[in-house]
C-alpha atoms as a PDB file:
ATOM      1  CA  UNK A   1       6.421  14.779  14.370  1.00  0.00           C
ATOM      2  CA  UNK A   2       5.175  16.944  11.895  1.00  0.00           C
ATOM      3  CA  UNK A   3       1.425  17.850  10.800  1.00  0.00           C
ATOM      4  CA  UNK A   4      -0.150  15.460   9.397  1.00  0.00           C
ATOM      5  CA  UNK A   5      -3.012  16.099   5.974  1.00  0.00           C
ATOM      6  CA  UNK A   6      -6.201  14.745   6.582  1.00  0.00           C
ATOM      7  CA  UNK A   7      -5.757  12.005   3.741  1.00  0.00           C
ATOM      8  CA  UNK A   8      -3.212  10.389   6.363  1.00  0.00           C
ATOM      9  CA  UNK A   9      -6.056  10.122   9.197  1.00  0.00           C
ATOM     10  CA  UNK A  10      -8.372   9.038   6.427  1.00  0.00           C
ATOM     11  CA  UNK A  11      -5.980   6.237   5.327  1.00  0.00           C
ATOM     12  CA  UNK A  12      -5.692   5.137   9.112  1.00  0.00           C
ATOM     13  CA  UNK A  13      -9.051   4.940   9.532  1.00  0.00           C
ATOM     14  CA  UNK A  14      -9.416   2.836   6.163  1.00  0.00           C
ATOM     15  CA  UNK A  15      -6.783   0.079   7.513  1.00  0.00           C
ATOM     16  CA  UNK A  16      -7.239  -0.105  10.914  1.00  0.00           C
ATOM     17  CA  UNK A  17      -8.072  -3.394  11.034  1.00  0.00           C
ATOM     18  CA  UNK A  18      -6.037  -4.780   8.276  1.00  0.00           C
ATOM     19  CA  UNK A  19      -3.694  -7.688   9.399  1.00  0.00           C
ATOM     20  CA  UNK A  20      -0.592  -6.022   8.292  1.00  0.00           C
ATOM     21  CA  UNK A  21      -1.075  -2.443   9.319  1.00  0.00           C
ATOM     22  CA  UNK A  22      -1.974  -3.915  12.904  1.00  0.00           C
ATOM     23  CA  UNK A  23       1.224  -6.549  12.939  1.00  0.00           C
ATOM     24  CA  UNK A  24       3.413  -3.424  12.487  1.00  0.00           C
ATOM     25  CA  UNK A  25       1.552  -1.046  15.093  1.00  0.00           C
ATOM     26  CA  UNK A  26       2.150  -4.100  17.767  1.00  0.00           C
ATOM     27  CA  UNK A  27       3.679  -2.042  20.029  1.00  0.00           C
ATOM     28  CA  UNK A  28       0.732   0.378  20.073  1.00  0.00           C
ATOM     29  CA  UNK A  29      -1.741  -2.119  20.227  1.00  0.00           C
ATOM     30  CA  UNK A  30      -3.170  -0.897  23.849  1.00  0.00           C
ATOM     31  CA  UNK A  31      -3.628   2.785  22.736  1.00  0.00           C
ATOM     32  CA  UNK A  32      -5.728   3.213  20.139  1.00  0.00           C
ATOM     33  CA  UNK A  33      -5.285   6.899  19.771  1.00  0.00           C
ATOM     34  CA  UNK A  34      -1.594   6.269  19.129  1.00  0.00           C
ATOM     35  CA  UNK A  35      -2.424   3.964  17.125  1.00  0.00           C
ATOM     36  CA  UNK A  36      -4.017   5.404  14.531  1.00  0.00           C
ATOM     37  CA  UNK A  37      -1.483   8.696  14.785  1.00  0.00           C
ATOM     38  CA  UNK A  38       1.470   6.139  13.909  1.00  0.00           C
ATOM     39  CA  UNK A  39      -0.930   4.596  11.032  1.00  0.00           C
ATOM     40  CA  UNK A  40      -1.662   8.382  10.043  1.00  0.00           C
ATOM     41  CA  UNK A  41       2.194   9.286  10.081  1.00  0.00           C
ATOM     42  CA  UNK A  42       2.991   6.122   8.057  1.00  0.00           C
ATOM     43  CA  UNK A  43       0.621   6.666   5.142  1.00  0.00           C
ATOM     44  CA  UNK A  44       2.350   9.827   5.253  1.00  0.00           C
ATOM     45  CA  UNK A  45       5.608   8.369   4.374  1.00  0.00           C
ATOM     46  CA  UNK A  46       4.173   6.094   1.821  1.00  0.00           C
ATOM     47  CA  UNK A  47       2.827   9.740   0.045  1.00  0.00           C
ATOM     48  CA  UNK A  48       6.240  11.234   0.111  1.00  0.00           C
ATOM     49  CA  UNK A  49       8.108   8.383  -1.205  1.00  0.00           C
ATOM     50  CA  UNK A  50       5.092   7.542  -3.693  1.00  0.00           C
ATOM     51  CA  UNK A  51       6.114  11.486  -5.300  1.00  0.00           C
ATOM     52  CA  UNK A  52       9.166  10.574  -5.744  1.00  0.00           C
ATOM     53  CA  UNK A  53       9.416   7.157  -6.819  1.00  0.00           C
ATOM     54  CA  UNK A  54       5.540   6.952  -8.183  1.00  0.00           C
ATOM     55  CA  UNK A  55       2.756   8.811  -8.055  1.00  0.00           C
ATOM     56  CA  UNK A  56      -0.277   9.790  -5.710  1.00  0.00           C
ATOM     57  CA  UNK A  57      -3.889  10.011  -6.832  1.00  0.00           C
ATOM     58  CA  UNK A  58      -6.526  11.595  -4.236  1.00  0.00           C
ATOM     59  CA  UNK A  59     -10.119  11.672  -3.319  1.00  0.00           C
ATOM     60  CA  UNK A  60     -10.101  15.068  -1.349  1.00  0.00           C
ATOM     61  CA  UNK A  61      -9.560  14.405   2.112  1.00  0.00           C
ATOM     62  CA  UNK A  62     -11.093  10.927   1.336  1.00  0.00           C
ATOM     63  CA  UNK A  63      -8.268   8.465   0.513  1.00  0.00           C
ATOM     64  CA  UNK A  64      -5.716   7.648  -1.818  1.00  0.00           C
ATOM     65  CA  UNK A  65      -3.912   5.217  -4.342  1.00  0.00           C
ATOM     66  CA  UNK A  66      -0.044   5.369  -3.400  1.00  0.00           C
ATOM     67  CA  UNK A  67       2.082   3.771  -6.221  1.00  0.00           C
ATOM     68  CA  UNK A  68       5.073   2.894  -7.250  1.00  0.00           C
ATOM     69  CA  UNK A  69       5.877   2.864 -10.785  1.00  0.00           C
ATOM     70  CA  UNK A  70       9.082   1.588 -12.914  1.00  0.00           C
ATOM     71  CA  UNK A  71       9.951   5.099 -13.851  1.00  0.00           C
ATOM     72  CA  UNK A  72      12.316   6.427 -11.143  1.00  0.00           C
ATOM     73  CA  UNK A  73      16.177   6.168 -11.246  1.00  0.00           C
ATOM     74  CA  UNK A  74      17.110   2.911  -9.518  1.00  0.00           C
ATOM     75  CA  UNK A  75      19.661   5.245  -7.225  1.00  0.00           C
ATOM     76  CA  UNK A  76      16.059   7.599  -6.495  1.00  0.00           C
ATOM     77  CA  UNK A  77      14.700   3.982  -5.761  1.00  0.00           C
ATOM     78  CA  UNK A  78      17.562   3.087  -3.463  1.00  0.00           C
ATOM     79  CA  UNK A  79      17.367   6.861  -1.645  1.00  0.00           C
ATOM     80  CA  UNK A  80      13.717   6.862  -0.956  1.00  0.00           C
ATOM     81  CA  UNK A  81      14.455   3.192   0.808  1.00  0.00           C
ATOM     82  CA  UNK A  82      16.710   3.867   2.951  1.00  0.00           C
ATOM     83  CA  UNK A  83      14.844   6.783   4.347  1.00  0.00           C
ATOM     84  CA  UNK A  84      11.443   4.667   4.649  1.00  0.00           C
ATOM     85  CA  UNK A  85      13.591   1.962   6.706  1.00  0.00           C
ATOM     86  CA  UNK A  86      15.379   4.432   8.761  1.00  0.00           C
ATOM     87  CA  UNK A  87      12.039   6.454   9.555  1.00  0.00           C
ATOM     88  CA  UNK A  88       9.826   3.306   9.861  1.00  0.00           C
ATOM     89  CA  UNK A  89      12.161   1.815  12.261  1.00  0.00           C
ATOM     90  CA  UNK A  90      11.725   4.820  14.858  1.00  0.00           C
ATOM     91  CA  UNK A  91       7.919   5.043  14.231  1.00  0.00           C
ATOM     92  CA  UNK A  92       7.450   1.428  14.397  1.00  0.00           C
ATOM     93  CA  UNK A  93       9.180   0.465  17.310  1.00  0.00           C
ATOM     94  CA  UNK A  94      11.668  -2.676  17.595  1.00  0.00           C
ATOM     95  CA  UNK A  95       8.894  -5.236  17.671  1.00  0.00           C
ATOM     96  CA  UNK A  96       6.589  -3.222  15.105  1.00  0.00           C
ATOM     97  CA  UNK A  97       9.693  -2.707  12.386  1.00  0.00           C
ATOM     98  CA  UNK A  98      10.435  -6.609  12.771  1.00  0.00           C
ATOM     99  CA  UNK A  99       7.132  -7.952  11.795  1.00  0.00           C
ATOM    100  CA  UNK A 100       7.437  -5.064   9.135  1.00  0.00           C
ATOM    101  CA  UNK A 101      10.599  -6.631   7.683  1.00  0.00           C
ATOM    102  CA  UNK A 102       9.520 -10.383   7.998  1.00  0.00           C
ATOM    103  CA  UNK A 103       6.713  -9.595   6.429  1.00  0.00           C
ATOM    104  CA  UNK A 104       8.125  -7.677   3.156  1.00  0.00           C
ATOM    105  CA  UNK A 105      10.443 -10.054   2.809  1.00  0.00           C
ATOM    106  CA  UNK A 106       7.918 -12.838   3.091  1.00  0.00           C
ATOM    107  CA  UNK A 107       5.999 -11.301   0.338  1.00  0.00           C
ATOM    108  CA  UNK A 108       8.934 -10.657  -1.852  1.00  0.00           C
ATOM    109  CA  UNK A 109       9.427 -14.627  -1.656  1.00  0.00           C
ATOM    110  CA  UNK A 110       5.943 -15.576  -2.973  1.00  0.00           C
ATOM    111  CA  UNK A 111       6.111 -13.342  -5.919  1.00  0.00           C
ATOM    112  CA  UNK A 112       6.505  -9.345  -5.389  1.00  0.00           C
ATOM    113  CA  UNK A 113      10.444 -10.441  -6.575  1.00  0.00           C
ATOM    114  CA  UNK A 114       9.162 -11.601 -10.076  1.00  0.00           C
ATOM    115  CA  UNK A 115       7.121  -8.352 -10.321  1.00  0.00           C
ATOM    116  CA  UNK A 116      10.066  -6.066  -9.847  1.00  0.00           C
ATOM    117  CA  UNK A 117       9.407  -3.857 -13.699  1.00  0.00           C
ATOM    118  CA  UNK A 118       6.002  -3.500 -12.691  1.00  0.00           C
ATOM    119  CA  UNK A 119       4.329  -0.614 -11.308  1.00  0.00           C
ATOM    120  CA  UNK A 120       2.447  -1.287  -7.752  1.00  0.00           C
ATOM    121  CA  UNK A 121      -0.095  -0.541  -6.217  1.00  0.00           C
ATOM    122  CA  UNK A 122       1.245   0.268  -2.620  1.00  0.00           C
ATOM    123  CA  UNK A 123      -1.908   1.328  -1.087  1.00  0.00           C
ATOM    124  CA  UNK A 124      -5.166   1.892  -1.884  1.00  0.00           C
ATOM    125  CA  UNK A 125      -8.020   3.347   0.459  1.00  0.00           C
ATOM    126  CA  UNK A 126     -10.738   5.517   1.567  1.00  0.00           C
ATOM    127  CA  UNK A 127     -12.098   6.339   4.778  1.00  0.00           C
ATOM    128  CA  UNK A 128     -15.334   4.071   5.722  1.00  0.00           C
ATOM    129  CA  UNK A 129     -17.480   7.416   6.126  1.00  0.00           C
ATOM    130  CA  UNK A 130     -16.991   7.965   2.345  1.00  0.00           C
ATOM    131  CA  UNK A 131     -17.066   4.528   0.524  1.00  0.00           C
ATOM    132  CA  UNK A 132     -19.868   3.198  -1.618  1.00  0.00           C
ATOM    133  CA  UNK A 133     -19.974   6.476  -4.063  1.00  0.00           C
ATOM    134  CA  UNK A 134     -17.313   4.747  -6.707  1.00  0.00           C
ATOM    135  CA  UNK A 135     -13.673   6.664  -5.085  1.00  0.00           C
ATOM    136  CA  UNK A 136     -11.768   3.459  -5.117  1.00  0.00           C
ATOM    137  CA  UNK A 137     -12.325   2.972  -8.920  1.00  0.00           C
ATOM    138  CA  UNK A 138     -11.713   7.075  -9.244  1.00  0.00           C
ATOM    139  CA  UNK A 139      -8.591   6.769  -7.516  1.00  0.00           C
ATOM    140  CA  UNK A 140      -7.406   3.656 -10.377  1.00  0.00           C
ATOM    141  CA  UNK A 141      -8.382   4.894 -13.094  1.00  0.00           C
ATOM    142  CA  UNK A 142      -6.076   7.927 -14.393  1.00  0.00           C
ATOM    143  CA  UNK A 143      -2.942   5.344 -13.182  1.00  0.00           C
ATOM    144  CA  UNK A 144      -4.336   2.221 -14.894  1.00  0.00           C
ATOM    145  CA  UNK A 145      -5.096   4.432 -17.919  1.00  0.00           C
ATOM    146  CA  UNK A 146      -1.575   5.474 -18.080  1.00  0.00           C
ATOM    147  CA  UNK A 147       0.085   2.073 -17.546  1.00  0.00           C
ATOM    148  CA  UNK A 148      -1.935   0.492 -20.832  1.00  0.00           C
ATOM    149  CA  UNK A 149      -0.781   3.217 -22.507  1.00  0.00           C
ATOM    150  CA  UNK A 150       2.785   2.391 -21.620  1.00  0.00           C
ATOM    151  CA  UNK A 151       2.243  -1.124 -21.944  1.00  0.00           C
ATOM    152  CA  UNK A 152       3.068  -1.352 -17.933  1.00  0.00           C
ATOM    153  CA  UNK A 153       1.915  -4.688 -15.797  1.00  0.00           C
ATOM    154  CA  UNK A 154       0.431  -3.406 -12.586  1.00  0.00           C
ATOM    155  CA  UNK A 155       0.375  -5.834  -9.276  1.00  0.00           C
ATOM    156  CA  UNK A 156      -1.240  -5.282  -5.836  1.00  0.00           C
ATOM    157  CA  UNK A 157      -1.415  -7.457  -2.795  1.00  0.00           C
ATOM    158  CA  UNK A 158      -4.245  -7.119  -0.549  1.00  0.00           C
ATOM    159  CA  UNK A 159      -5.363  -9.394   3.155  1.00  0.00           C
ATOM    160  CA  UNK A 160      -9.165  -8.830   2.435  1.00  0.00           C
ATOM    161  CA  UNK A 161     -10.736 -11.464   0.299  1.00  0.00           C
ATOM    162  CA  UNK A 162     -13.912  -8.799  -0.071  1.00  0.00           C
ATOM    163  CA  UNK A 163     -11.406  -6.672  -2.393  1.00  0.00           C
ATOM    164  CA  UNK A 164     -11.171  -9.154  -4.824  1.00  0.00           C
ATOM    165  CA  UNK A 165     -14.019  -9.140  -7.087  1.00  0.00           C
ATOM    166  CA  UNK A 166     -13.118  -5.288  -6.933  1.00  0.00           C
ATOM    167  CA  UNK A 167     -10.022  -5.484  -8.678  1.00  0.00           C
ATOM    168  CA  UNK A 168     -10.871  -8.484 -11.223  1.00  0.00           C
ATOM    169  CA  UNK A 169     -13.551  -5.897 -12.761  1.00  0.00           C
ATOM    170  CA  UNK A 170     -10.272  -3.350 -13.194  1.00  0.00           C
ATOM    171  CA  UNK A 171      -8.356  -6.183 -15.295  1.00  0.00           C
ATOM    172  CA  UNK A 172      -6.272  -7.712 -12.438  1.00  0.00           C
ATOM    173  CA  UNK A 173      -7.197 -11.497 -13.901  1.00  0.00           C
ATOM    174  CA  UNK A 174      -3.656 -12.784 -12.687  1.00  0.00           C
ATOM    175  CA  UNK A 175      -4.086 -14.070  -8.713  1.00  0.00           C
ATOM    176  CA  UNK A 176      -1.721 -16.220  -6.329  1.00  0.00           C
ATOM    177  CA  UNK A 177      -3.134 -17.048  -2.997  1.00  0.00           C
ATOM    178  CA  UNK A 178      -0.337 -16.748  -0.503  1.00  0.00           C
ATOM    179  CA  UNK A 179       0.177 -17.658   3.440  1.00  0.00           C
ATOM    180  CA  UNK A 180       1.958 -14.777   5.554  1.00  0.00           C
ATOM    181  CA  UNK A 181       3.130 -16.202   8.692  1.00  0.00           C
ATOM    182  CA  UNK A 182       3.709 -13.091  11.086  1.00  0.00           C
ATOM    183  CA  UNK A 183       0.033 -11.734  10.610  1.00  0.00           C
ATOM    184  CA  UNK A 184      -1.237 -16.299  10.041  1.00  0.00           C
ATOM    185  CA  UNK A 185      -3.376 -14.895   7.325  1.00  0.00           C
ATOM    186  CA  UNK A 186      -4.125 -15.597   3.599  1.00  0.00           C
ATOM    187  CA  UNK A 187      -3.392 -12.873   1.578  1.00  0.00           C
ATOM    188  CA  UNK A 188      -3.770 -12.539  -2.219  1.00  0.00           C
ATOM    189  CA  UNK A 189      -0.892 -11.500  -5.115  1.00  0.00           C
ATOM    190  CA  UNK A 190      -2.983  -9.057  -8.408  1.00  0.00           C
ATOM    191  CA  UNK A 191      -1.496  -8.634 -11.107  1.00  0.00           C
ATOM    192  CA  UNK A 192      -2.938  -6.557 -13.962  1.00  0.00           C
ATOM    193  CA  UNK A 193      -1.298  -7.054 -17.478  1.00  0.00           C
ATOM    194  CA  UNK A 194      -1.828  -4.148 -20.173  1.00  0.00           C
ATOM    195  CA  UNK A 195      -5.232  -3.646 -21.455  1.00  0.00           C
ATOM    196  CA  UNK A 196      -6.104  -4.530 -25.321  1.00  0.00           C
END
């Protein structure tokens, strides 16, 4: 496996008790250390496809927003999936890749398919060490920015109900509450229309 930047570990750290992150590191589940290196090298993926279907913003070393915008070729699109399947299924394991699939799909069902022309907002975190000094709205703002200016609808879906009031102060007024069955928690559907 190759070296991994410190944003990676500081993305692990941020998720490493987040439902979904923890349905697809199942098979890693009694070794914490490896654990968080497969959560490290995954967020690592996400960066690389994020450059080349998206963009990355960063907070140092601190975190990152990982998007996906409208604006790539649908073949680029198509490319950068195949290789984030084929990779994730040898980092993830057979049972870890599963939930991973069940629960994409899953999501795509309750309303991710709808959202298809809008940018999203893969990922978004920071490392606990460095929250509270305003990074998660840093990391946001030069991409929201740029969407209103394009007139692009942003969406995001999230497992913590605490991120909510969060993302309502950014503009994301739409909200579905949804029901994922491999992690049998709530999760919520954002969606951010263009700023007048």
């Amino acid at each position: 496996m190759k070296l991994l930047s410190p944003v990676c570990k500081s993305l692990a750290e941020a998720f490493v008790d987040d439902p979904f992150y923890r349905a697809v590191t199942v098979e890693s589940s009694a070794d914490e250390a490896k654990r968080q290196l497969i959560l490290a090298h995954y967020f690592d993926l996400a960066i690389e496809e994020a450059i080349g279907i998206g963009e990355v913003q960063y907070a140092g070393d601190d975190g990152a927003a990982i998007w996906h915008t409208n604006e790539a070729s649908e073949t680029d699109a198509k490319a950068y999936g195949k290789i984030r399947k084929a990779t994730l299924e040898r980092l993830l394991g057979p049972a870890g890749f599963d939930n991973y699939q069940r629960i994409s799909a899953s999501m795509m069902k309750n309303g991710a398919e709808q959202l298809a022309n809008a940018w999203y907002l893969s990922i978004l975190g920071v490392r606990p060490a460095a929250r509270g000094r305003g990074l998660a709205h840093q990391l946001l703002e030069p991409t929201l920015s740029r969407a209103d200016r394009l007139g692009a609808t942003c969406f995001l879906e999230t497992f913590n109900p605490l991120s909510l009031p969060f993302y309502r102060r950014l503009g994301f007024s739409g909200e579905v509450r949804c029901f994922e069955d491999v992690t049998a928690r709530p999760y919520w559907i954002l969606i951010r229309n263009t700023a007048s």
